[in-house]
Every structure is written in C-alpha cells, then in structure tokens.
C-alpha atoms as a PDB file:
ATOM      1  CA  UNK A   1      35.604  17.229  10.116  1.00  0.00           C
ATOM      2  CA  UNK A   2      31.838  17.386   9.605  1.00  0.00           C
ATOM      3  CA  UNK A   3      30.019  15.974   6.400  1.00  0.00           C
ATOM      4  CA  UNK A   4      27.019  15.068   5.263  1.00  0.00           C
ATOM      5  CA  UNK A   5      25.977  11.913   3.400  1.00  0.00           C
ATOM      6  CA  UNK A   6      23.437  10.039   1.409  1.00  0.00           C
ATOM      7  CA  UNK A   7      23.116   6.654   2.346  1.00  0.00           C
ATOM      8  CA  UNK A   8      21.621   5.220  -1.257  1.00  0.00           C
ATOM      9  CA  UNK A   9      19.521   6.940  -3.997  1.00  0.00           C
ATOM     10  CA  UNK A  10      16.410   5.221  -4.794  1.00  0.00           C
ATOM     11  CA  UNK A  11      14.749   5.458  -7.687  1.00  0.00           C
ATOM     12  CA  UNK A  12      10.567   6.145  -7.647  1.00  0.00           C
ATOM     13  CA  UNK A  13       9.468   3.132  -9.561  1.00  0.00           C
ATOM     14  CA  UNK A  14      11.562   0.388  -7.049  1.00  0.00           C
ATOM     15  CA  UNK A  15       9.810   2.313  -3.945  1.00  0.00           C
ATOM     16  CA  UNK A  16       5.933   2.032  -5.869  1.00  0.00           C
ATOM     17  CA  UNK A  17       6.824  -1.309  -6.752  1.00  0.00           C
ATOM     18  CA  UNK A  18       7.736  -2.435  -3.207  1.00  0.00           C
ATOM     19  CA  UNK A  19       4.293  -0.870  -1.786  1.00  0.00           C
ATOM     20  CA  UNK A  20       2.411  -2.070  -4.742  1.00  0.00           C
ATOM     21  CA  UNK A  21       3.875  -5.679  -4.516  1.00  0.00           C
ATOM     22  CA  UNK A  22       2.818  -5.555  -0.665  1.00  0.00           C
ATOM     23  CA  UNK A  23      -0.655  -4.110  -1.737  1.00  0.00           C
ATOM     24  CA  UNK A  24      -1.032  -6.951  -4.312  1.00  0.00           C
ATOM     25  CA  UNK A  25      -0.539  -9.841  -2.107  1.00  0.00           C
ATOM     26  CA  UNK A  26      -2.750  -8.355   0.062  1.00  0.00           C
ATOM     27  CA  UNK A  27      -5.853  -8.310  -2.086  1.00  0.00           C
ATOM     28  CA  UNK A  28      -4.941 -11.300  -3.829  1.00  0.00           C
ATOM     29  CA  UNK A  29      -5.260 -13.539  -0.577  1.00  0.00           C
ATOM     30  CA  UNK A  30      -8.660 -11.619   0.347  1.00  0.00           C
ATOM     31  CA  UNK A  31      -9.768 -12.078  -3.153  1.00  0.00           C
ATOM     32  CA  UNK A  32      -9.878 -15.621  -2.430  1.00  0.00           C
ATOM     33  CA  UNK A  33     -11.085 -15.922   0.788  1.00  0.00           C
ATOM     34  CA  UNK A  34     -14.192 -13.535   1.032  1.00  0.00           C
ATOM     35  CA  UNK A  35     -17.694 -14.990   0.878  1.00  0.00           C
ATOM     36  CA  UNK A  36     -19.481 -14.007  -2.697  1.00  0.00           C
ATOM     37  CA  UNK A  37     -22.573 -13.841  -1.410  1.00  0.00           C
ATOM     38  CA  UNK A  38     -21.847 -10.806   0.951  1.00  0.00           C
ATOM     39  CA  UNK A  39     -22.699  -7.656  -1.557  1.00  0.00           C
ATOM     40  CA  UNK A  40     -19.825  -5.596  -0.456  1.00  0.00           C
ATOM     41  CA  UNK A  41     -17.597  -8.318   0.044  1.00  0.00           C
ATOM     42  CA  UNK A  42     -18.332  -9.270  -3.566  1.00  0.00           C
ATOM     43  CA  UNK A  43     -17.080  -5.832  -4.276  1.00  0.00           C
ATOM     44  CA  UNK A  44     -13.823  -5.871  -2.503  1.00  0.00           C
ATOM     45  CA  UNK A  45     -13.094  -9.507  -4.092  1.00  0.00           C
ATOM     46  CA  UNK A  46     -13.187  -7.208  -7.807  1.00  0.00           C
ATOM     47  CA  UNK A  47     -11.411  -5.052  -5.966  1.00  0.00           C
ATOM     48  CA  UNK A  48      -7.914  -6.753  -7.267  1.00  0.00           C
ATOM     49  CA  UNK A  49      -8.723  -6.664 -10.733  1.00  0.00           C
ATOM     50  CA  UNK A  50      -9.620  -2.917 -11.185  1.00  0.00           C
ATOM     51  CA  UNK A  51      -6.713  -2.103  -9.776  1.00  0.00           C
ATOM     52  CA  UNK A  52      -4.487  -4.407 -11.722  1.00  0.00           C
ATOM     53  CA  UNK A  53      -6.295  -2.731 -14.620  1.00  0.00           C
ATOM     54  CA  UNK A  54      -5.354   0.891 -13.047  1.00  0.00           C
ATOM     55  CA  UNK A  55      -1.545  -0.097 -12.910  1.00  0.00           C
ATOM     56  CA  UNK A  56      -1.123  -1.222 -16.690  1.00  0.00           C
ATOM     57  CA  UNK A  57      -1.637   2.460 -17.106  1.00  0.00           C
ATOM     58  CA  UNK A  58       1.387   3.700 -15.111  1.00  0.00           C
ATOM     59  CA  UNK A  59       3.512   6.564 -16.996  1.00  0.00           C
ATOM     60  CA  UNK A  60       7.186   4.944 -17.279  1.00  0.00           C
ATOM     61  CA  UNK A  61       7.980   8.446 -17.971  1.00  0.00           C
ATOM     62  CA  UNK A  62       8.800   9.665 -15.026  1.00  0.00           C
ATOM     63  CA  UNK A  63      11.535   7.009 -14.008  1.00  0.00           C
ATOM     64  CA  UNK A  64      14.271   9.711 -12.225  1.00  0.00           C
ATOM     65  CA  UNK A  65      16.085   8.820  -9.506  1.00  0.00           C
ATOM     66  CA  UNK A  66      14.976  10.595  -6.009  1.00  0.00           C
ATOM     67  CA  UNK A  67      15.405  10.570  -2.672  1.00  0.00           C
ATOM     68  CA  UNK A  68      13.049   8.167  -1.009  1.00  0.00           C
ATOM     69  CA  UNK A  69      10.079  10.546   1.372  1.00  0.00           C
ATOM     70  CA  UNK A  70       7.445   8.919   2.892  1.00  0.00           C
ATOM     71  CA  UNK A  71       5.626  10.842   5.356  1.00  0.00           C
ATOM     72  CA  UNK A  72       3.864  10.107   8.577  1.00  0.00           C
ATOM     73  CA  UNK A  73       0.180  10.916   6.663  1.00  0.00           C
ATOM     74  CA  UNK A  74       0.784   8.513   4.213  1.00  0.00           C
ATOM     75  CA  UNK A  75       1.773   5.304   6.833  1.00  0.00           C
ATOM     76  CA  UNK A  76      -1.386   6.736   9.034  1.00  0.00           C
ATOM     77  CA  UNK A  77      -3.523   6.128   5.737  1.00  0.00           C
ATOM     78  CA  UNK A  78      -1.828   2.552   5.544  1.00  0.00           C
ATOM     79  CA  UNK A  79      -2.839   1.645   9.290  1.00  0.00           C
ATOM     80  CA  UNK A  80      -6.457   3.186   8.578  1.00  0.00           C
ATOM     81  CA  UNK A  81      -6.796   0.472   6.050  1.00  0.00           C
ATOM     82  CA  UNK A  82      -4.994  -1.762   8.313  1.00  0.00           C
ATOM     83  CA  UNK A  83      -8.066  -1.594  10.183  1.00  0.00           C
ATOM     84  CA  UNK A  84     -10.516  -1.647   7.743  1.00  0.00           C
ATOM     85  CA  UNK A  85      -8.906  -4.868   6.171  1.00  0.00           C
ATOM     86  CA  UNK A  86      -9.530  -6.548   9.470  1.00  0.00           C
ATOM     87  CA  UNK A  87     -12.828  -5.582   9.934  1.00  0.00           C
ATOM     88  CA  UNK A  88     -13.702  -7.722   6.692  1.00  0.00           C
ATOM     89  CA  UNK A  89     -12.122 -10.471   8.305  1.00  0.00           C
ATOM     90  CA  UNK A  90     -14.369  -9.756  11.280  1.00  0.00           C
ATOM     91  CA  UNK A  91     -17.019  -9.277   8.490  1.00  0.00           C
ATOM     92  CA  UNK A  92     -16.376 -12.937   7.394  1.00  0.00           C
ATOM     93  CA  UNK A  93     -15.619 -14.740  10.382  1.00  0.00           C
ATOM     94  CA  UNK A  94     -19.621 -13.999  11.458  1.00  0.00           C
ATOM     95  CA  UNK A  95     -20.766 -14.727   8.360  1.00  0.00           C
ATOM     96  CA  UNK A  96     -18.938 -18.119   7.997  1.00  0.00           C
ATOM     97  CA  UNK A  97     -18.539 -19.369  12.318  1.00  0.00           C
ATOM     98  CA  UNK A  98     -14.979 -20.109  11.088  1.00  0.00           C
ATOM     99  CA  UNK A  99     -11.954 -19.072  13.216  1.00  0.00           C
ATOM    100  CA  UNK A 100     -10.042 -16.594  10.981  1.00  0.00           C
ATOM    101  CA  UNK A 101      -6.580 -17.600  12.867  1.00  0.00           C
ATOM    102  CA  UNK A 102      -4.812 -18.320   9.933  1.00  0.00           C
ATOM    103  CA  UNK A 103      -6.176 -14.838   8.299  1.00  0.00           C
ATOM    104  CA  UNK A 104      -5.052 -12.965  10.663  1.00  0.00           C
ATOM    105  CA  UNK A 105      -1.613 -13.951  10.786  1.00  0.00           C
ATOM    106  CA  UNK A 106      -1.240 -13.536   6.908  1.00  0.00           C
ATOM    107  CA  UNK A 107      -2.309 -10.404   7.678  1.00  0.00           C
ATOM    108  CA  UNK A 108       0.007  -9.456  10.065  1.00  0.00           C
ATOM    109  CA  UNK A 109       3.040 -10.763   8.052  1.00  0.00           C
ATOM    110  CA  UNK A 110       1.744  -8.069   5.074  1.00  0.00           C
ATOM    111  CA  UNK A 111       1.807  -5.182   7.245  1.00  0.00           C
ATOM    112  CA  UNK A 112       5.080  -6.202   8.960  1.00  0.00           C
ATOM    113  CA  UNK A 113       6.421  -5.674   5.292  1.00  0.00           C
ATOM    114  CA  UNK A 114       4.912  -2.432   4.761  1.00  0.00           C
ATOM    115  CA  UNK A 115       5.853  -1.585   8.698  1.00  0.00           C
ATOM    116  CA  UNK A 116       9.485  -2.325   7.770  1.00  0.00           C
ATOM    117  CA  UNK A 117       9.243  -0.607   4.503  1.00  0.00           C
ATOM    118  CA  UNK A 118       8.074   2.308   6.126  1.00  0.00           C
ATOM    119  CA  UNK A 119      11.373   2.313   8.067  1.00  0.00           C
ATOM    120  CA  UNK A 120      13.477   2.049   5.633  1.00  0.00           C
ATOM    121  CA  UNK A 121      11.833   4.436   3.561  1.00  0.00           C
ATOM    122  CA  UNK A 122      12.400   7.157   6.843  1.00  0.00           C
ATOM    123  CA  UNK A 123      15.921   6.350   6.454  1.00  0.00           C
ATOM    124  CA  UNK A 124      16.340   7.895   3.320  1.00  0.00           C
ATOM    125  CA  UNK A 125      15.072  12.172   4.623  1.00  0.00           C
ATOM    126  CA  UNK A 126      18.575  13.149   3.897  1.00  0.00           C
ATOM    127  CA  UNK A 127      20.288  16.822   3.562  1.00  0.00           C
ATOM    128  CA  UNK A 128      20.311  16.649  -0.311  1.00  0.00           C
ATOM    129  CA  UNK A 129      16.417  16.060  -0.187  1.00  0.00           C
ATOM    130  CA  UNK A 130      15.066  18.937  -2.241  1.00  0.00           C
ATOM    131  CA  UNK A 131      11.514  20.808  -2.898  1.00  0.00           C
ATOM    132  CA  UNK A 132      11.861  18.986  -6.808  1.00  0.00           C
ATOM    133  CA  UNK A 133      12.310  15.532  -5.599  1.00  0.00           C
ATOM    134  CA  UNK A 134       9.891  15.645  -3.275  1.00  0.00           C
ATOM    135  CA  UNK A 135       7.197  16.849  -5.890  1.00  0.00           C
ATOM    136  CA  UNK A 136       8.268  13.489  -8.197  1.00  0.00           C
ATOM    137  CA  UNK A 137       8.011  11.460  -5.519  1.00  0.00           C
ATOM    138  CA  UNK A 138       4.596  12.281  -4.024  1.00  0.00           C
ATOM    139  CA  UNK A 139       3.009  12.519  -7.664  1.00  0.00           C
ATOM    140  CA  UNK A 140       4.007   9.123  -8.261  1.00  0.00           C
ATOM    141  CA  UNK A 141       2.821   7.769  -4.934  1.00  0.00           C
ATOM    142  CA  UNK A 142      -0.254   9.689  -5.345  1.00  0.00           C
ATOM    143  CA  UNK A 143      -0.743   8.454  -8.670  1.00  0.00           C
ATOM    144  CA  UNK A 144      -1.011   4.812  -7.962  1.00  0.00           C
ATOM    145  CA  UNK A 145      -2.403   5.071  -4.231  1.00  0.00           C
ATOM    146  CA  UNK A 146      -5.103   7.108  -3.937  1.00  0.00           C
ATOM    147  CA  UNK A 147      -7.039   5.834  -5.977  1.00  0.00           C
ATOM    148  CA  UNK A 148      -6.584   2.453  -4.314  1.00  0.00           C
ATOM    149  CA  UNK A 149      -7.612   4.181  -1.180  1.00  0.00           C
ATOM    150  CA  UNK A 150     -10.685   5.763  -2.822  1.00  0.00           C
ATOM    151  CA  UNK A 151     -11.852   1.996  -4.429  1.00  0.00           C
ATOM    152  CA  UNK A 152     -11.068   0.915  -0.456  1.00  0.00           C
ATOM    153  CA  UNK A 153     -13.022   3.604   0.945  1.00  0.00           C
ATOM    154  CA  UNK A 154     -16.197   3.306  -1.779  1.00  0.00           C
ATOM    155  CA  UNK A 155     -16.807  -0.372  -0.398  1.00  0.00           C
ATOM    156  CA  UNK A 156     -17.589   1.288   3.186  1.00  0.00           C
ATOM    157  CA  UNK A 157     -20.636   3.371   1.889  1.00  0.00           C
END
C-alpha cells in the first residue's frame, strides 16, 4: 500500500524566528566590529537597531500552523547577502591592516545555520502543501525580510 505523509507541521512564527535569530546574531557581531569612521559602515552598524525596531511591530495575528516553503529565490537572496556581508569584512580589513581570520569564521558558522535551515525547511514541500498555506507563509517571510534586504541593499548606494 501507497500513502502519503507529513513529516511535522510547523508553525510560521518558529520558522521567522529561526531566520530572524540567525539574522540577529549576524548584525549584532558586525555591529561591533565595524570601524565608525567609515560613513557606510557607520550605517550598517545602525543597521541592528532599525531593524530590532521593525520587529517589535510584528502582527501575532497571523500565528496558524503551515507547512514550512522556502524557495530557491529566497536562499539565492540569502547567499547574495552572503556576499555582500563579506565584502564589509573586506571593507574593514583595508581599512584597519588587521587579518579578519576570526571574522570570517564567525561568519561562516552563521550561514552554516541558515545553510542547514534551508534544508530542513526543503524537507517540509509535502503533498498536503496547499495554494492557502503557501500565501501565509510567504506574507510572513516577506513581511519581516524584505525590508531587511532593502536596509542591506540602501547601504550599497
């Protein structure tokens, strides 16, 4: 006999929280690290705090349970600022002559978490995924991370 199964329902505000908690860590440890007197740098160190700010606004509202989704846009946006992150590292190490060793491994443990996430997140495209809980899903992720990724892309202009 043939079935089909759901591994585990997850509900929308445990995925955001993972990713935000991942996104968090992240800009705390630049926050402390970047030189102030680099005007864009400057920027990104604030960076943290707007968003904080952003989040104390989240909806609880919308706290269903649904099928985890994360598509293969959305981890190709979290690579692109993968690669952005490092070049303020770059930025950094050229404007301070210090080896950024120890930077670039914390870095590399952060996106191993959101790598991993990102694979466990696949996991969960199952049969009883439907048109609704897709829609709940993406507004919440939408919700919280673009405009991360437009306060991320502003610093570049």
């Amino acid at each position: 006999m043939f079935s089909f199964f759901v591994k585990e329902e997850v509900v929308v505000p445990e995925v955001e929280q993972q990713l935000l908690y991942v996104t968090d860590r992240i800009l705390q440890y630049e926050a402390r690290h970047l030189p102030a007197s680099y005007d864009k740098l400057r920027r990104y160190g604030t960076l943290y705090y707007e968003i904080c700010e952003m989040l104390r606004h989240h909806d609880t509202a919308k706290q269903q349970p649904v099928l985890a989704h994360f598509h293969q846009q959305a981890y190709e946006r979290l690579l692109v600022r993968k690669k952005r992150i490092e070049h303020i590292w770059d930025v950094y190490r050229l404007l301070k002559g210090q080896q950024t060793t120890n930077l670039t491994h914390q870095l590399r443990f952060y996106m191993a978490d959101i790598e991993q996430l990102y694979e466990q997140l696949q996991a969960y495209e199952q049969f009883h995924y439907d048109d609704v809980m897709a829609q709940q899903f993406f507004e919440a992720f939408y919700e919280h991370f673009m405009p991360i990724v437009a306060l991320l892309n502003d610093i570049y202009r």
